[in-house]
N, C-alpha and C. Protein backbone atom coordinates (compact mmCIF):
# COMPACT_ATOMS: atom_id res chain seq x y z
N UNK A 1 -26.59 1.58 16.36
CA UNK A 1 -27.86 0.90 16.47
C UNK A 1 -28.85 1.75 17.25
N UNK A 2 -28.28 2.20 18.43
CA UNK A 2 -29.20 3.38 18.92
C UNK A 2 -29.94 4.53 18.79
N UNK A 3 -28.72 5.01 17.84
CA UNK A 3 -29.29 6.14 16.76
C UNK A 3 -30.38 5.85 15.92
N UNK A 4 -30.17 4.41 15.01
CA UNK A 4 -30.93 4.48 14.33
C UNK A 4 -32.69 3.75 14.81
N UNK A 5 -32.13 3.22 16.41
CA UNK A 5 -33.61 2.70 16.95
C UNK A 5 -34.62 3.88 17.18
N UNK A 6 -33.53 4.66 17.53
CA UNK A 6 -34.64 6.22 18.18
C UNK A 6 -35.32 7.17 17.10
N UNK A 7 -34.56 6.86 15.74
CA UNK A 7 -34.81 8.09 14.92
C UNK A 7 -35.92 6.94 14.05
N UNK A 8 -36.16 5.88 13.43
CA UNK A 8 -36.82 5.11 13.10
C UNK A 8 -37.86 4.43 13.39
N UNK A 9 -37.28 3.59 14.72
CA UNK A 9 -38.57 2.78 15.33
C UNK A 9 -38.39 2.87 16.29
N UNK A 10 -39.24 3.69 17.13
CA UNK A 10 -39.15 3.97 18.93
C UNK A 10 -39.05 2.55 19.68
N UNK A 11 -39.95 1.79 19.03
CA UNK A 11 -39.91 0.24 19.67
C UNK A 11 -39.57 -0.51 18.62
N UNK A 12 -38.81 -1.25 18.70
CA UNK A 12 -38.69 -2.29 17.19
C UNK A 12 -39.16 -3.28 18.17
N UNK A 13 -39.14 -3.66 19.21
CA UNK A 13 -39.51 -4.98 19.90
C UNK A 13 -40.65 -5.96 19.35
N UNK A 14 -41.73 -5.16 19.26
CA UNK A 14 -42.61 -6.22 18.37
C UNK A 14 -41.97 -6.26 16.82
N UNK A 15 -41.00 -6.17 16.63
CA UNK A 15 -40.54 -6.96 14.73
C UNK A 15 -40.16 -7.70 15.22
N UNK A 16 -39.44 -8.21 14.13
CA UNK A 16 -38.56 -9.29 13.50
C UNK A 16 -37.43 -9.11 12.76
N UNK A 17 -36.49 -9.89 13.25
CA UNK A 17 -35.32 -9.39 13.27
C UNK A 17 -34.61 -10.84 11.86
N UNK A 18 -34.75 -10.43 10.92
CA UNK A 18 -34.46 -11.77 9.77
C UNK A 18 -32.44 -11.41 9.35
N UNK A 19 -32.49 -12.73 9.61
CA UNK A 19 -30.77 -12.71 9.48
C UNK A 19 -30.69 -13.61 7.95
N UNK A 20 -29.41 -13.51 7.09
CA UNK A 20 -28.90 -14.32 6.17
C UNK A 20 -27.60 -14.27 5.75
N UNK A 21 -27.54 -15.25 5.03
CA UNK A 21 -25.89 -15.31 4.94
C UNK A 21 -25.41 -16.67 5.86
N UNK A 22 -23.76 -16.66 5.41
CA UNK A 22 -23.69 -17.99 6.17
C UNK A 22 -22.97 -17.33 7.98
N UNK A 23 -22.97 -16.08 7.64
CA UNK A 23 -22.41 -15.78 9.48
C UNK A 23 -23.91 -14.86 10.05
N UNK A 24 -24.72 -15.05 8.84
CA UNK A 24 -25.80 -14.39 10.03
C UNK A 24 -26.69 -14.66 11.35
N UNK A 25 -26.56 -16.00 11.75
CA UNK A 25 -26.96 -16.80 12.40
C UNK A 25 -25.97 -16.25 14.12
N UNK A 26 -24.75 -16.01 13.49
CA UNK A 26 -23.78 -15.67 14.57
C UNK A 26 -23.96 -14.35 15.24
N UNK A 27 -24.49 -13.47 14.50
CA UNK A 27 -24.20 -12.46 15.07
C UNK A 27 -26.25 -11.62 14.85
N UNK A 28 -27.16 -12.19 14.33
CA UNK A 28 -28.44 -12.14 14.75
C UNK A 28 -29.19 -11.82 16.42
N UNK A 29 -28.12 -13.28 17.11
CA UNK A 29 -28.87 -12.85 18.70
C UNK A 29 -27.91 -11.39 19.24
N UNK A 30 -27.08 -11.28 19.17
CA UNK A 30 -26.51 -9.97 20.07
C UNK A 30 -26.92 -8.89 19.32
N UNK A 31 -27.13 -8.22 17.57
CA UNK A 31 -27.88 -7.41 17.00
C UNK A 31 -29.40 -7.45 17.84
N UNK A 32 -30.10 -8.79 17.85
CA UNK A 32 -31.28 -8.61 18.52
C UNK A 32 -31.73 -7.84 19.88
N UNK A 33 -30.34 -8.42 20.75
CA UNK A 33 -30.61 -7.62 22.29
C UNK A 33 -30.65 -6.39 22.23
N UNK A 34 -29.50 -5.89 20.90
CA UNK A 34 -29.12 -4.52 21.34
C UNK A 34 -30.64 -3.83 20.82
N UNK A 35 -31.39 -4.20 19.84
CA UNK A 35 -32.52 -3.55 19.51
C UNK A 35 -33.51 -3.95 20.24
N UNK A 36 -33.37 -4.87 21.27
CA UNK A 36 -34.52 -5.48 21.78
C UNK A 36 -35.70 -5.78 20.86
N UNK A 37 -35.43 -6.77 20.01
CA UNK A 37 -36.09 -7.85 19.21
C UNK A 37 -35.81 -8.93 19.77
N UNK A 38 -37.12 -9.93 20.01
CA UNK A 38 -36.74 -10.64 21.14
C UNK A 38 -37.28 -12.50 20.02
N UNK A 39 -37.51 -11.82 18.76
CA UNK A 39 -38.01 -12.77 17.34
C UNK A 39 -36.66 -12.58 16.57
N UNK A 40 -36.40 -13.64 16.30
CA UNK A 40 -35.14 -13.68 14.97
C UNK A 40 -35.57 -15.14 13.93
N UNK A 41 -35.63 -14.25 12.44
CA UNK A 41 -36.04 -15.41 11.55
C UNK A 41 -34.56 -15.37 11.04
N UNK A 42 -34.42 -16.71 10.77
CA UNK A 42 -33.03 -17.24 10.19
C UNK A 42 -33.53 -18.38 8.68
N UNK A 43 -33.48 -17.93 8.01
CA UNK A 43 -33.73 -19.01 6.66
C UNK A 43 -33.03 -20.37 6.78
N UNK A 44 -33.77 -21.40 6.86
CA UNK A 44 -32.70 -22.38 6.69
C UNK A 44 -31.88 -22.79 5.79
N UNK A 45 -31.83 -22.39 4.62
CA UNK A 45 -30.76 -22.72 3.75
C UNK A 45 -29.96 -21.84 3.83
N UNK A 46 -29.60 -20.14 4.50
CA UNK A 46 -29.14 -19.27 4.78
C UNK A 46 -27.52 -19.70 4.29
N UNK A 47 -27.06 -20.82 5.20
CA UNK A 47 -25.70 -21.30 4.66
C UNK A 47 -25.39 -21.64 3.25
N UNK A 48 -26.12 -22.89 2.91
CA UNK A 48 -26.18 -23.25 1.58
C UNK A 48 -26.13 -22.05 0.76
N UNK A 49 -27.00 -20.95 0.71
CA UNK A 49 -26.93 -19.56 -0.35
C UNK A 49 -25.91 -18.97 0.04
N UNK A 50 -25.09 -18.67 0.40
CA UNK A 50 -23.97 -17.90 1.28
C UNK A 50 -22.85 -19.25 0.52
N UNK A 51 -23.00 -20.72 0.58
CA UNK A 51 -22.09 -20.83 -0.15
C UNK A 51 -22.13 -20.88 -1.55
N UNK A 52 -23.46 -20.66 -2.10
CA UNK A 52 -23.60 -20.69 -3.46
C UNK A 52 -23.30 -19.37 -4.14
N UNK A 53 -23.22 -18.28 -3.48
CA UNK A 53 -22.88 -17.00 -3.64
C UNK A 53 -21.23 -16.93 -3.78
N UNK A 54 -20.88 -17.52 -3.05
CA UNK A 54 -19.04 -17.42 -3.02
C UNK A 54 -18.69 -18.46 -4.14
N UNK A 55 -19.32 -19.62 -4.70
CA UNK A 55 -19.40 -20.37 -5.89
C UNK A 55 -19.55 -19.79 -7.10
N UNK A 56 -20.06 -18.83 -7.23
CA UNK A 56 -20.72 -17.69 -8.40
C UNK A 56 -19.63 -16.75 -8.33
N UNK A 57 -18.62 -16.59 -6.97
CA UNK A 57 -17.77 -15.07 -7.53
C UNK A 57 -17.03 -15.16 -8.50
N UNK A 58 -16.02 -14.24 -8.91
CA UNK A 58 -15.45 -14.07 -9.63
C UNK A 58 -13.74 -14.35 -9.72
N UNK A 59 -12.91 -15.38 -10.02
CA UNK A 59 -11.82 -16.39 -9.98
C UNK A 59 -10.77 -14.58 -9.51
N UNK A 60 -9.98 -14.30 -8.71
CA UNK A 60 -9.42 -13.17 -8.49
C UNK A 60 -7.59 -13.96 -8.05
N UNK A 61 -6.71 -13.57 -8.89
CA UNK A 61 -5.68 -13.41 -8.32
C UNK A 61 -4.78 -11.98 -8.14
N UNK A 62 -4.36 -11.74 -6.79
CA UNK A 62 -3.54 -10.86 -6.66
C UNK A 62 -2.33 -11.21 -6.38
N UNK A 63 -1.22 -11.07 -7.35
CA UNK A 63 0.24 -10.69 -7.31
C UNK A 63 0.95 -9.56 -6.79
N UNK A 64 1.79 -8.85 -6.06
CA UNK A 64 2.33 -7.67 -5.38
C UNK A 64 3.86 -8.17 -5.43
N UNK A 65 4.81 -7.11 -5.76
CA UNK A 65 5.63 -7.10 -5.28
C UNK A 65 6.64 -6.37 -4.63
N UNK A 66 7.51 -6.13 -3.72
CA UNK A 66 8.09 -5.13 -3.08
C UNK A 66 9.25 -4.75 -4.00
N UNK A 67 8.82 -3.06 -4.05
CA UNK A 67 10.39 -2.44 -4.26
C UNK A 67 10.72 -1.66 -3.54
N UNK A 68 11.82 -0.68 -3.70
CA UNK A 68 12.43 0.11 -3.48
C UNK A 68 12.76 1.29 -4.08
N UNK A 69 11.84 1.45 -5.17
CA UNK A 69 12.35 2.46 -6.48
C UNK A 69 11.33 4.24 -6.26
N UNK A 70 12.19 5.16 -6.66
CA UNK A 70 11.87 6.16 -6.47
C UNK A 70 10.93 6.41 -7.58
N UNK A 71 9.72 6.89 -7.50
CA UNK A 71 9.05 7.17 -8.94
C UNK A 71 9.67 7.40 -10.33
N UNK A 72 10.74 8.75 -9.85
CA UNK A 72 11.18 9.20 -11.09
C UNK A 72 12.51 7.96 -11.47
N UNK A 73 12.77 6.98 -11.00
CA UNK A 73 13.52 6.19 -11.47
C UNK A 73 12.52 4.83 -12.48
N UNK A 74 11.45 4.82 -12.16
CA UNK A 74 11.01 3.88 -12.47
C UNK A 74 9.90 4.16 -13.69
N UNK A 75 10.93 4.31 -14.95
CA UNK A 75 10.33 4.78 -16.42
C UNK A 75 9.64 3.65 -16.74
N UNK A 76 8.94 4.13 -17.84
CA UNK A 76 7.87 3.58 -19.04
C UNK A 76 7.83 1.99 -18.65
N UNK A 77 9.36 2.06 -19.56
CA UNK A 77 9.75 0.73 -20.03
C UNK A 77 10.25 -0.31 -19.16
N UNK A 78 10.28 0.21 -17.74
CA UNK A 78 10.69 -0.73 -16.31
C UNK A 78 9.54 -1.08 -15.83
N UNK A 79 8.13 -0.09 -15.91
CA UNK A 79 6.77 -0.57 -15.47
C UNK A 79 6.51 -1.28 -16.40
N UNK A 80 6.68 -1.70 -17.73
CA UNK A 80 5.84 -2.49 -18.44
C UNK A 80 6.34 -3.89 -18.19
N UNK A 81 8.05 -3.47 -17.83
CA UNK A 81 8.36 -5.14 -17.77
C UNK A 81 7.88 -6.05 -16.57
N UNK A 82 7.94 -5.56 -15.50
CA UNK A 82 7.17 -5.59 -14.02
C UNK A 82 6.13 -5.94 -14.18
N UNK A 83 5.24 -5.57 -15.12
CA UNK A 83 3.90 -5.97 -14.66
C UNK A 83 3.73 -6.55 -15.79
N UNK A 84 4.44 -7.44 -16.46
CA UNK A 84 4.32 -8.09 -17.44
C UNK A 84 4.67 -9.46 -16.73
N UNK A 85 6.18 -9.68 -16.10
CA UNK A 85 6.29 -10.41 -15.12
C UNK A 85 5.54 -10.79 -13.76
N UNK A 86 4.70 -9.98 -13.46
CA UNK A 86 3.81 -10.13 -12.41
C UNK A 86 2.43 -11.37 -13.10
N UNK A 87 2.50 -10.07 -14.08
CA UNK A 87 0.90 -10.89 -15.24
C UNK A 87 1.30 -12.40 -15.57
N UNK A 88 2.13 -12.62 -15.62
CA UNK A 88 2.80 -14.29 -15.94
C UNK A 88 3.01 -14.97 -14.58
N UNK A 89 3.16 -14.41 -13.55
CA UNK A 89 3.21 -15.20 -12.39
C UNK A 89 1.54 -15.84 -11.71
N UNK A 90 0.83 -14.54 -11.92
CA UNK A 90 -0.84 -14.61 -11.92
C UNK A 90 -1.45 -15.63 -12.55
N UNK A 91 -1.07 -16.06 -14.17
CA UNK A 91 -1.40 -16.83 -14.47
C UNK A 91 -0.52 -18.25 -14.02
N UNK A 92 0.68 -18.57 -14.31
CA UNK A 92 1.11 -19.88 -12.95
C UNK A 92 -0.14 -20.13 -12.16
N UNK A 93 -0.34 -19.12 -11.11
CA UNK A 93 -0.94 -19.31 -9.74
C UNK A 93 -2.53 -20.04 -9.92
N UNK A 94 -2.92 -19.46 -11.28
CA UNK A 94 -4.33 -19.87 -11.85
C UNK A 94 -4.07 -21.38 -11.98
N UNK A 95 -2.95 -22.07 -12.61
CA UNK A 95 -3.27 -23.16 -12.94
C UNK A 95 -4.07 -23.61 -14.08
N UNK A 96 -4.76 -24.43 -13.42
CA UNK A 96 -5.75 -25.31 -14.42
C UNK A 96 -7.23 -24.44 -14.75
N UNK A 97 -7.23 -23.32 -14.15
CA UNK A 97 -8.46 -22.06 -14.14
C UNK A 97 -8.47 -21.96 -16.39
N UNK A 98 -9.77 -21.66 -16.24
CA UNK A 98 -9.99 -21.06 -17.93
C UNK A 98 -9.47 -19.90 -17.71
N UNK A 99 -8.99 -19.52 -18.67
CA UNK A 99 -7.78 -18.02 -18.99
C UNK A 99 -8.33 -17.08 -19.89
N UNK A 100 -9.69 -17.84 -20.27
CA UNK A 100 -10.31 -17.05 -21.66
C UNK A 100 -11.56 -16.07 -20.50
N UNK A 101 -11.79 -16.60 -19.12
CA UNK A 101 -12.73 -15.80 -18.17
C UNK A 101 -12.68 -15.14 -17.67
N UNK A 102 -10.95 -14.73 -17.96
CA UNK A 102 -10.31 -13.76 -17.07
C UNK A 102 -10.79 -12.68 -18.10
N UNK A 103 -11.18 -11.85 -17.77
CA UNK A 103 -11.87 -10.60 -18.11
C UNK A 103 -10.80 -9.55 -18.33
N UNK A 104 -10.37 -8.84 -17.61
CA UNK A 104 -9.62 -7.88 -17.14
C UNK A 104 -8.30 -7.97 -16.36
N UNK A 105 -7.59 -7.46 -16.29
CA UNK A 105 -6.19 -7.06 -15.33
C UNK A 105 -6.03 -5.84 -15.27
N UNK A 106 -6.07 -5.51 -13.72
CA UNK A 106 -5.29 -3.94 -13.01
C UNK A 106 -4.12 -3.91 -13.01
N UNK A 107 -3.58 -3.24 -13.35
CA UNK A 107 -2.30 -2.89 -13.10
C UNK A 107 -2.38 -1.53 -12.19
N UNK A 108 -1.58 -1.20 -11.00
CA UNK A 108 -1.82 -0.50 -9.60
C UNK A 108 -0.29 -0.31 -9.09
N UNK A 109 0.35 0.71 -8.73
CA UNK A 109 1.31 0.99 -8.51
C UNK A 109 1.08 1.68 -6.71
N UNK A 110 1.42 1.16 -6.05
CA UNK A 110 1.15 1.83 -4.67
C UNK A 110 2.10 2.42 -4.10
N UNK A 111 2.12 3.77 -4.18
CA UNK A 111 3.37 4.77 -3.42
C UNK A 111 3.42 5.57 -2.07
N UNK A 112 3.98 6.05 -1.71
CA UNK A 112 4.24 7.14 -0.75
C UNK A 112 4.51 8.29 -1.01
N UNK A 113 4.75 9.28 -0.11
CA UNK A 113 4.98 10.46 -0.61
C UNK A 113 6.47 10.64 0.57
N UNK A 114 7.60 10.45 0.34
CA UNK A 114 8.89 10.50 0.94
C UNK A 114 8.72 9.42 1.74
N UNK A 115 9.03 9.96 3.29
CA UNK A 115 9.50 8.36 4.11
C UNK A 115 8.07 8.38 4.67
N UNK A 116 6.97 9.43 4.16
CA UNK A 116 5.62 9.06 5.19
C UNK A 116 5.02 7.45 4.91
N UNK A 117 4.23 6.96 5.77
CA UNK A 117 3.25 5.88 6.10
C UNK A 117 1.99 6.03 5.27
N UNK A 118 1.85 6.85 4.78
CA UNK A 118 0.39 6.70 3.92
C UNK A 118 0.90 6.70 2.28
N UNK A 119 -0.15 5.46 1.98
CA UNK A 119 0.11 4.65 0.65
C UNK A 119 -1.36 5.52 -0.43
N UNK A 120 -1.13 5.93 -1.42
CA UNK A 120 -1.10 6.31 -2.31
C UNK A 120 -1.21 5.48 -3.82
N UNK A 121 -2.41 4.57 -3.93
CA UNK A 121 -2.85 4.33 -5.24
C UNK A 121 -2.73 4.66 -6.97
N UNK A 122 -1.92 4.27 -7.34
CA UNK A 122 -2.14 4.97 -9.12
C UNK A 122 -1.81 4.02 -9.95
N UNK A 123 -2.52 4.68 -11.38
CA UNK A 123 -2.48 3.75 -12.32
C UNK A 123 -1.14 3.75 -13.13
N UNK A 124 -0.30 3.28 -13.81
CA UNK A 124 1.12 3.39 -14.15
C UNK A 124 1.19 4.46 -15.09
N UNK A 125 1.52 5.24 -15.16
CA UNK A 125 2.30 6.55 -16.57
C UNK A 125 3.72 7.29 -16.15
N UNK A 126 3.75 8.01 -16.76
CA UNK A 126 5.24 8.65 -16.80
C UNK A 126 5.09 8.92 -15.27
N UNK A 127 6.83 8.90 -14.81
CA UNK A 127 7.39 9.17 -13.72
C UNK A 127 7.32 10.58 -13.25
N UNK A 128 7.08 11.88 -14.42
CA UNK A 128 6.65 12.97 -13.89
C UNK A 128 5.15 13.10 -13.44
N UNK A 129 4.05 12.39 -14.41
CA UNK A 129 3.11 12.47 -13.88
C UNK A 129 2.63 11.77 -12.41
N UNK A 130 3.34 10.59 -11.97
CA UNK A 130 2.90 9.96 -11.22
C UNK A 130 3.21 10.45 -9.73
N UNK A 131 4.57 11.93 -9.84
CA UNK A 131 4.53 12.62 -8.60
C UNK A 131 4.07 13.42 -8.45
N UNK A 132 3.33 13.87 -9.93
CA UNK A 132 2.27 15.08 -9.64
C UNK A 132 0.78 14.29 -9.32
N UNK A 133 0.75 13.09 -9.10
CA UNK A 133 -0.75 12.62 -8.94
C UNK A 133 -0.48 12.10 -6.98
N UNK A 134 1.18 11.63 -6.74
CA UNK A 134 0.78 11.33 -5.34
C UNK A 134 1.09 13.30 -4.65
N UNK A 135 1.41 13.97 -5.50
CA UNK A 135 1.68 14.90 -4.74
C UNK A 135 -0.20 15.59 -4.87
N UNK A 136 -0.60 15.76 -5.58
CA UNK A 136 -2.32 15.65 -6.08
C UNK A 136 -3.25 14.98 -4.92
N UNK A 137 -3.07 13.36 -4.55
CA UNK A 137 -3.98 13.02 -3.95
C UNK A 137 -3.04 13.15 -2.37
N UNK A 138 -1.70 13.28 -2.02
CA UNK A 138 -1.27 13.99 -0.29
C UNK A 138 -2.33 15.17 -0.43
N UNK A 139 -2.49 16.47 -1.03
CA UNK A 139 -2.45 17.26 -1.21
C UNK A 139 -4.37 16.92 -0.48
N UNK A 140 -5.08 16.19 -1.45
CA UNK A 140 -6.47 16.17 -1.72
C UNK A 140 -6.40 15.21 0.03
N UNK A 141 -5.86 14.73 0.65
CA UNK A 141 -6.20 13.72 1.88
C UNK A 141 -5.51 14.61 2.87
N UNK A 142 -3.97 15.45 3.10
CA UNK A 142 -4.13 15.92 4.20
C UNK A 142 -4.39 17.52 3.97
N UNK A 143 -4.54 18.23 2.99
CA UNK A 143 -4.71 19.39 2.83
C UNK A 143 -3.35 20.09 2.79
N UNK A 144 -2.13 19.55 2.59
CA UNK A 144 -0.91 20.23 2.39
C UNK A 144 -0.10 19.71 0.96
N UNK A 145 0.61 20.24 0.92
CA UNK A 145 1.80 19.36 0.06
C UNK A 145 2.50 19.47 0.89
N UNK A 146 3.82 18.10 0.66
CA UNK A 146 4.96 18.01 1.13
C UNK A 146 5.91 18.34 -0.04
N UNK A 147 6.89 19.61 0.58
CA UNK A 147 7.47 20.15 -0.52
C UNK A 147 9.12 20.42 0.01
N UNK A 148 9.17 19.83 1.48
CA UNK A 148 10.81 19.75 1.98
C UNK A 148 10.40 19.77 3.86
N UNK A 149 11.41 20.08 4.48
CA UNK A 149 11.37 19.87 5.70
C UNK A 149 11.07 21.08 6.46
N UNK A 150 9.67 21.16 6.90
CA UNK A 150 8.82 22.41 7.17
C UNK A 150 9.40 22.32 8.95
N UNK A 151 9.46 21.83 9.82
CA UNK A 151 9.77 21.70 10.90
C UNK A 151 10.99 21.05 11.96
N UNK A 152 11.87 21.27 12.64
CA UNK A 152 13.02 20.39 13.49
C UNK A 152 12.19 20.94 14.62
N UNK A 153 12.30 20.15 15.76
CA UNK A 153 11.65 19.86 17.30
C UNK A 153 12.33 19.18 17.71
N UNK A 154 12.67 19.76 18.67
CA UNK A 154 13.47 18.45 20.16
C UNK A 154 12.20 18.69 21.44
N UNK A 155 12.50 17.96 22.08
CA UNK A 155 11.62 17.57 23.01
C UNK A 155 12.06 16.49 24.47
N UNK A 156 12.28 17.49 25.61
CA UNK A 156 13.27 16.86 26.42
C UNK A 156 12.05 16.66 27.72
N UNK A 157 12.11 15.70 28.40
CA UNK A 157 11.16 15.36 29.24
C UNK A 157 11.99 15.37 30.67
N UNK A 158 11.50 15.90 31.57
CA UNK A 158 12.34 15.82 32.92
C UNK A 158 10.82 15.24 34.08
N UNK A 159 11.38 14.23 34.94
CA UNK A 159 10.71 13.43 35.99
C UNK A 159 9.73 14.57 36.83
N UNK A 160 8.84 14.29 36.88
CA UNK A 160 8.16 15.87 37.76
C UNK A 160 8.79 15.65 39.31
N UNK A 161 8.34 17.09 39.59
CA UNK A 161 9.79 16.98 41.13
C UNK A 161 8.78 17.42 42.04
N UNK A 162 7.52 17.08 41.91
CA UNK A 162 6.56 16.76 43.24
C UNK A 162 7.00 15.51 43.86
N UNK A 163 6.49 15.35 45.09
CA UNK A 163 7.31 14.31 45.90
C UNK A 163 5.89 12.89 45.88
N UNK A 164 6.36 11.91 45.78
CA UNK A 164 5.38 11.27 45.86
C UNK A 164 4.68 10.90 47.30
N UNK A 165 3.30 11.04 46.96
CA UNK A 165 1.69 11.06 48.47
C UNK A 165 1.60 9.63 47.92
N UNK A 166 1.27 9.31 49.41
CA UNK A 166 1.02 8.06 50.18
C UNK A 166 -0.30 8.11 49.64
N UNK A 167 -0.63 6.79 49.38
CA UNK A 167 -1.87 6.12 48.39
C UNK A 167 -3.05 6.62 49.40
N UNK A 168 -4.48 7.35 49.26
CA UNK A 168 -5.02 7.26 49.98
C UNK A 168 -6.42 6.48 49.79
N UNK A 169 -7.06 6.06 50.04
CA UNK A 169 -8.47 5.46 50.30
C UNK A 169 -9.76 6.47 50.56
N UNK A 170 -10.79 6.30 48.61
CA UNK A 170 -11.39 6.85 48.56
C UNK A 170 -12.85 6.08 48.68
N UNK A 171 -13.79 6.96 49.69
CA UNK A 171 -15.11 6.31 49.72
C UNK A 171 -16.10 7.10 48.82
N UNK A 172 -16.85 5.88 48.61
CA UNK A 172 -17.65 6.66 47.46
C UNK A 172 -19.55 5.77 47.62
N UNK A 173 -20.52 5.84 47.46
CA UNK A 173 -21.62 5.25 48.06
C UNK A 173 -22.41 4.96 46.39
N UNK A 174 -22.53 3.30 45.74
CA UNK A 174 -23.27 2.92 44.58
C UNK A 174 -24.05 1.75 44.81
N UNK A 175 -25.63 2.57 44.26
CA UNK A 175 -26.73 1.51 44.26
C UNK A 175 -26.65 1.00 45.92
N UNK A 176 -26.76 2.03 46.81
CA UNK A 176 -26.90 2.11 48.39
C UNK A 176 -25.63 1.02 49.31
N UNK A 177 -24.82 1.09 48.64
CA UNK A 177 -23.66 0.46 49.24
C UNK A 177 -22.36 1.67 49.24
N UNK A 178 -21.97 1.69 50.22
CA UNK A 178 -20.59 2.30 50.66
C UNK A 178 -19.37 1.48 50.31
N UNK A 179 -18.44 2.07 49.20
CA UNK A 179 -17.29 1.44 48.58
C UNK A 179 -15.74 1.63 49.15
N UNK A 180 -14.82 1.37 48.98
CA UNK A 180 -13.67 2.11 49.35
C UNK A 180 -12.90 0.85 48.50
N UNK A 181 -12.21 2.35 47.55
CA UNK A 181 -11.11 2.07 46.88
C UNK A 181 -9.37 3.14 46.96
N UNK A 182 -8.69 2.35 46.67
CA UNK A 182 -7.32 3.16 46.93
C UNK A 182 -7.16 3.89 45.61
């Protein structure tokens, strides 16, 4: 906010600071201080449109399920059945929803690259391509491939063998007062 008060409007104080939405009301006065706008217009139907907006979205179910399967184990004909079974659970969950509005379905396979923590997006195809696409986007996010075990490290920690000093009491002088802390 600072950045953009200084490079924009040296003073925004004489504006107006217009909030909307149904949480803009909440978070309008503390945006205001920090710009020092000391005017905030809030629409009164602000809520009402905010819920007429979430009335208008678009009906979304997401299905996921956990495996355990190594890419190259998990051919053609094992992804189609999976997400064929998923696609039938989606609809269950819809219920009484029109089925003819459903537009579209993703199908999204989310991987790793060995035992690492970062998840890896793709669309389903062959099991060779799909380790040349997470080995593609490791490659494109940390700038390496992982191609086997580049490093072993041990790492042994010993207690430091300085002796422990008696706490001492530091003075220090703020806004013309003399402090003392340990």
């Amino acid at each position: 906010m600072n950045r953009w008060r200084r490079r924009f409007a040296p003073s925004p104080s004489p504006g107006v600071l217009v909030a909307f939405g149904g949480a803009g009301g909440q978070h309008a006065c503390e945006v205001a201080e920090l710009l020092g706008i000391s005017e905030i217009h809030l629409h009164p139907c602000a809520g009402v449109l905010s819920a007429w907006g979430i009335g208008q979205a678009r009906l979304l179910t997401l299905v996921e399920k956990s495996t355990d399967l190594k890419l190259l184990d998990f051919c053609l004909p094992a992804q189609q059945q999976a997400f064929t079974a998923l696609e039938a659970l989606a609809r269950e969950r819809l219920g009484d929803a029109d089925l003819s509005l459903l537009l579209s379905v993703e199908r999204r396979l989310w991987c790793h690259h060995g035992r690492g923590e970062a998840e890896f997006s793709l669309h389903p195809a062959a099991p060779e391509a799909m380790v040349r696409q997470v080995q593609a986007l490791h490659h494109e996010r940390f700038g390496y491939r992982l191609e086997g075990v580049e490093t072993l490290r041990v790492c042994r920690l010993q207690p430091p063998r300085l002796p422990m000093l008696p706490l001492q009491t530091l003075q220090w002088q703020s806004r013309g007062c003399w402090k003392a802390r340990p």
